[in-house]
PDB file of N, CA and C in Angstrom:
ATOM      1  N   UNK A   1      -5.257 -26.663  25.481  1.00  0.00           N
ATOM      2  CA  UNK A   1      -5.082 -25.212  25.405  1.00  0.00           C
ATOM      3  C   UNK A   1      -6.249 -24.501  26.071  1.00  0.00           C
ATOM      4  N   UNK A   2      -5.951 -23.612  26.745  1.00  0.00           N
ATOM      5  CA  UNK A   2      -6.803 -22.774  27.060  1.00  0.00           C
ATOM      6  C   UNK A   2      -8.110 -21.929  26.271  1.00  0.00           C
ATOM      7  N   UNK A   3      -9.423 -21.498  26.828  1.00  0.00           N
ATOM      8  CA  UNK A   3      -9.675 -21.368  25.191  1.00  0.00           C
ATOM      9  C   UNK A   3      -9.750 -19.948  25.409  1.00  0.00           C
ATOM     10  N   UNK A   4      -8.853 -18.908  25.945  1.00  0.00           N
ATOM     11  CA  UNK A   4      -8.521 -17.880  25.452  1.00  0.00           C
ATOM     12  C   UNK A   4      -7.149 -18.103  24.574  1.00  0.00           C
ATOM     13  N   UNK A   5      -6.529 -18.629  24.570  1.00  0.00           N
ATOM     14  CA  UNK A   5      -5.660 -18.636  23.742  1.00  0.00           C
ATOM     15  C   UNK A   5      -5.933 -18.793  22.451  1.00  0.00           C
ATOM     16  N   UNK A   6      -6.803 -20.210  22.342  1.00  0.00           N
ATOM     17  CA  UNK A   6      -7.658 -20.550  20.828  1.00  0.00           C
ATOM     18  C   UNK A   6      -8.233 -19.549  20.578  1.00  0.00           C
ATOM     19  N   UNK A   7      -9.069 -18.501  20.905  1.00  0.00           N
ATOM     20  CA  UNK A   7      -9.746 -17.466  20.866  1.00  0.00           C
ATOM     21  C   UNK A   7      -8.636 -16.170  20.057  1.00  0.00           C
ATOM     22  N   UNK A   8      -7.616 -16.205  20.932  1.00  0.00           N
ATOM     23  CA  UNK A   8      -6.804 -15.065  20.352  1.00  0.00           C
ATOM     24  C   UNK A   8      -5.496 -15.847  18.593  1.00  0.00           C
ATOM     25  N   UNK A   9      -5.868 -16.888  18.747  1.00  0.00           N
ATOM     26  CA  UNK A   9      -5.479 -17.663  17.255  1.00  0.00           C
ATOM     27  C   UNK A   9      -6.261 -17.034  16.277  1.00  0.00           C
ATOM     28  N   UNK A  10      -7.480 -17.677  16.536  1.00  0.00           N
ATOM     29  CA  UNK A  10      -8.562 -17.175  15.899  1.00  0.00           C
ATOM     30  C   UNK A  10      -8.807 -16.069  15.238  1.00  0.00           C
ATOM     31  N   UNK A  11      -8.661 -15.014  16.224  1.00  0.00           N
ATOM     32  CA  UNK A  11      -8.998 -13.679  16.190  1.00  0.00           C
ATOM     33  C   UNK A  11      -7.451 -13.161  15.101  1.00  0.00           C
ATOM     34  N   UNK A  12      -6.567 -13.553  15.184  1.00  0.00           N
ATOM     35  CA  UNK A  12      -5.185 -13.554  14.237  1.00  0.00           C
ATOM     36  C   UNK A  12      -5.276 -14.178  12.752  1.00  0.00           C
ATOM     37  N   UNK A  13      -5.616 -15.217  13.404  1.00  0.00           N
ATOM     38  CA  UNK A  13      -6.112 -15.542  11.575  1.00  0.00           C
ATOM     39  C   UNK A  13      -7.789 -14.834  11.019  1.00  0.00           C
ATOM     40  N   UNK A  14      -8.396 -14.297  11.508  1.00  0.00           N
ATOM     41  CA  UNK A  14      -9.263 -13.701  10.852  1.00  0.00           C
ATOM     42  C   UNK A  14      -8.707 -12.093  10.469  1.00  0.00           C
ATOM     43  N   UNK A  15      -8.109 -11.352  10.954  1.00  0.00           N
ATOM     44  CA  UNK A  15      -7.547 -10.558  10.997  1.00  0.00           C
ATOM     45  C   UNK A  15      -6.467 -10.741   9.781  1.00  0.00           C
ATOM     46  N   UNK A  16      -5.932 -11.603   9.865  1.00  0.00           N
ATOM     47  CA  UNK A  16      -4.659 -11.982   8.404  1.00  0.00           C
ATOM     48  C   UNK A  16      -5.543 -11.891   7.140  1.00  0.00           C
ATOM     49  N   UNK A  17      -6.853 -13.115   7.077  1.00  0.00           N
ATOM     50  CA  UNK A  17      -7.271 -12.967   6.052  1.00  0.00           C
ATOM     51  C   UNK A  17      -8.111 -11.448   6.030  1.00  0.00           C
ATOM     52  N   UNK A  18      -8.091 -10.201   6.535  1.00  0.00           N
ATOM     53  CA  UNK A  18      -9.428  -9.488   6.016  1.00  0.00           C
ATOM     54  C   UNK A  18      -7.935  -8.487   5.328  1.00  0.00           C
ATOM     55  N   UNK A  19      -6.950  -9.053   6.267  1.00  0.00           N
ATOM     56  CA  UNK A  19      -6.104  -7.796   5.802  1.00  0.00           C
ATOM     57  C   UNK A  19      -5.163  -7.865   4.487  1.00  0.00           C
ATOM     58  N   UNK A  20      -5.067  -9.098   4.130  1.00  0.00           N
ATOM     59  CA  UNK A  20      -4.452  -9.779   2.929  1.00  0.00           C
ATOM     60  C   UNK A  20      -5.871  -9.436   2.253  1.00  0.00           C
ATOM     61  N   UNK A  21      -6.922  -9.381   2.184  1.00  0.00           N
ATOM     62  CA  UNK A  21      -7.820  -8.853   1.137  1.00  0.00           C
ATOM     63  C   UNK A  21      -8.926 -10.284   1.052  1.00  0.00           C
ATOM     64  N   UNK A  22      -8.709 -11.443   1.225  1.00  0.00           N
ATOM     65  CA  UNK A  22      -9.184 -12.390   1.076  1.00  0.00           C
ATOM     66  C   UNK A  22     -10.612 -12.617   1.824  1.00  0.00           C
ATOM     67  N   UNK A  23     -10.775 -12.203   3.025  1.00  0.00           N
ATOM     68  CA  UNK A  23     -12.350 -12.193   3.723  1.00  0.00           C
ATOM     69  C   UNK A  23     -12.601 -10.640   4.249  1.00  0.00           C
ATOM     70  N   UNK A  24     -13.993 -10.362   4.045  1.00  0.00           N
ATOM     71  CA  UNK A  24     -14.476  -9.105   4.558  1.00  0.00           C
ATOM     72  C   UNK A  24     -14.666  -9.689   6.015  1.00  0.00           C
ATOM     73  N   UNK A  25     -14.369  -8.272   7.358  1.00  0.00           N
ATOM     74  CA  UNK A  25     -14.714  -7.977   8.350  1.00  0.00           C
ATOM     75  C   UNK A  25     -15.869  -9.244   8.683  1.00  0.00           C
ATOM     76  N   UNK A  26     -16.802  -9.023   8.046  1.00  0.00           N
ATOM     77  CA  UNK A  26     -18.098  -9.198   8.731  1.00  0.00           C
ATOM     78  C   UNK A  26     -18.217 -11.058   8.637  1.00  0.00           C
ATOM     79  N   UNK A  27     -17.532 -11.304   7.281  1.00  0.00           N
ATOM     80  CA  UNK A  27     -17.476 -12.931   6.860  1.00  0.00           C
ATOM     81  C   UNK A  27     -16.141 -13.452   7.959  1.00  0.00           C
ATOM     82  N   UNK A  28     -15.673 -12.785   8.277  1.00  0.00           N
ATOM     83  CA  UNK A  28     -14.577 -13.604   9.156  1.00  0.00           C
ATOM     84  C   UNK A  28     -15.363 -13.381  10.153  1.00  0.00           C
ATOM     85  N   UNK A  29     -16.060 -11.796  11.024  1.00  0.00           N
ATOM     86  CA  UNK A  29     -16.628 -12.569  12.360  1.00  0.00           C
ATOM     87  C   UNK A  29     -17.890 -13.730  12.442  1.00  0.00           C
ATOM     88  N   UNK A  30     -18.499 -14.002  11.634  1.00  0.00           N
ATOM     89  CA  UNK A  30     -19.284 -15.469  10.853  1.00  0.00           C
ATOM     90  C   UNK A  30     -18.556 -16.544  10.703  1.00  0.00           C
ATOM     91  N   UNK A  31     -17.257 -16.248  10.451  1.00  0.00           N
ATOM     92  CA  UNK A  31     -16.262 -17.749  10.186  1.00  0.00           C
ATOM     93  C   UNK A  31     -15.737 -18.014  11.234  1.00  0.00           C
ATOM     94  N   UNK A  32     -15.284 -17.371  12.190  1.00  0.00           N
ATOM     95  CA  UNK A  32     -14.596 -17.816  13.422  1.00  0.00           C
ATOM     96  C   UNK A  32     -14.704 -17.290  14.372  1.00  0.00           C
ATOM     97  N   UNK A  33     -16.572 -16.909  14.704  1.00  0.00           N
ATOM     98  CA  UNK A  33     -17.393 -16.394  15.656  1.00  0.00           C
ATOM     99  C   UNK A  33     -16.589 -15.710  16.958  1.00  0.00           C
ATOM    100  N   UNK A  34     -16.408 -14.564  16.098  1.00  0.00           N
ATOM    101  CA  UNK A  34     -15.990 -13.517  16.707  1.00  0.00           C
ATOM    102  C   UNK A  34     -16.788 -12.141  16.822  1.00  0.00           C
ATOM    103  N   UNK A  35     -17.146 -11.345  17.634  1.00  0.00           N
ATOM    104  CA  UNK A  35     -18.144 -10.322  17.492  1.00  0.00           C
ATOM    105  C   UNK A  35     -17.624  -9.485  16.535  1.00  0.00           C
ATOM    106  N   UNK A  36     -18.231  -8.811  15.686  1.00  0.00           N
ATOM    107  CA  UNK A  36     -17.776  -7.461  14.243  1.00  0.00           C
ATOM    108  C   UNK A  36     -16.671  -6.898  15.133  1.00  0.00           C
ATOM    109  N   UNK A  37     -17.518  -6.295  16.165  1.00  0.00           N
ATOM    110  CA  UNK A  37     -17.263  -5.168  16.403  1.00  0.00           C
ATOM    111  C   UNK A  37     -15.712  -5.044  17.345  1.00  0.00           C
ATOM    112  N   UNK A  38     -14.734  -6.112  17.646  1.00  0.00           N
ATOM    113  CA  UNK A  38     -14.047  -7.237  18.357  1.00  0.00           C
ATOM    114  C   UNK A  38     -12.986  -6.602  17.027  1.00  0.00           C
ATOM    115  N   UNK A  39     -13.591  -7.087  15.797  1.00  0.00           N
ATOM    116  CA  UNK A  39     -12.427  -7.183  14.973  1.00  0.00           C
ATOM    117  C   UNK A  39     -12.199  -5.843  14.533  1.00  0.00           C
ATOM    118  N   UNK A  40     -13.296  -5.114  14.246  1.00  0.00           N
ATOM    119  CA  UNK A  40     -13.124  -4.049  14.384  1.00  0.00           C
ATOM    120  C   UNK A  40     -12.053  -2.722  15.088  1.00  0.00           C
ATOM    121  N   UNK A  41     -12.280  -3.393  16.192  1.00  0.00           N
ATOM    122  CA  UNK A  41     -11.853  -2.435  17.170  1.00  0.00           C
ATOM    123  C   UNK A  41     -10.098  -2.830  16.523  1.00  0.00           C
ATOM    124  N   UNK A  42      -9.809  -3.674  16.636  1.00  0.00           N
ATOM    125  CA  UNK A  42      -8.560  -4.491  16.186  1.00  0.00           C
ATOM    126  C   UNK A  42      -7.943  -4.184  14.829  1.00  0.00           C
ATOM    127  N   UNK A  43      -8.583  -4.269  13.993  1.00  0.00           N
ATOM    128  CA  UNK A  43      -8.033  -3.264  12.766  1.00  0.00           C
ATOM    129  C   UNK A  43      -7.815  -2.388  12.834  1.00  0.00           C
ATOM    130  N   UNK A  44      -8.720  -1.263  13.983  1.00  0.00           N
ATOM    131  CA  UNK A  44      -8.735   0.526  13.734  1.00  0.00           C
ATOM    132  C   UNK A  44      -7.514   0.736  15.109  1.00  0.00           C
ATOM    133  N   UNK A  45      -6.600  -0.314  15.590  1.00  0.00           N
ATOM    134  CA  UNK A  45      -5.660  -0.126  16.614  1.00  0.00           C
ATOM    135  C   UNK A  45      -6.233   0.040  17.934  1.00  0.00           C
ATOM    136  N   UNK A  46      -7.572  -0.163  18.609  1.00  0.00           N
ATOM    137  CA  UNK A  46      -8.088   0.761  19.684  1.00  0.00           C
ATOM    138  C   UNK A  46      -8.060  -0.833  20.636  1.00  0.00           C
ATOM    139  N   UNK A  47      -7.439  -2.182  20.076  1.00  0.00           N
ATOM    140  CA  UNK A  47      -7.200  -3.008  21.163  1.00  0.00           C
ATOM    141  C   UNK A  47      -5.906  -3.629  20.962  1.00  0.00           C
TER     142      UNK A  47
END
């Protein structure tokens, strides 16, 4: 696999868990080294 693809997995399952309630923002970009501000942008719709 490509590793933008793994990258955008990633970025989906960190996103599942902050939004199901289970990991904060900041512990998922620490868990599946993603920048904050990446997921950020991604929760607030602006990517």
């Amino acid at each position: 696999q490509p590793k933008a693809a793994i990258r955008t997995k990633m970025l989906e399952k960190a996103l599942e868990g902050i939004k199901a309630g289970s990991k904060t923002a900041y512990n998922a970009s620490k868990t599946y080294h993603i920048p904050l501000n990446t997921i950020i942008d991604h929760l607030k719709g602006r990517r």
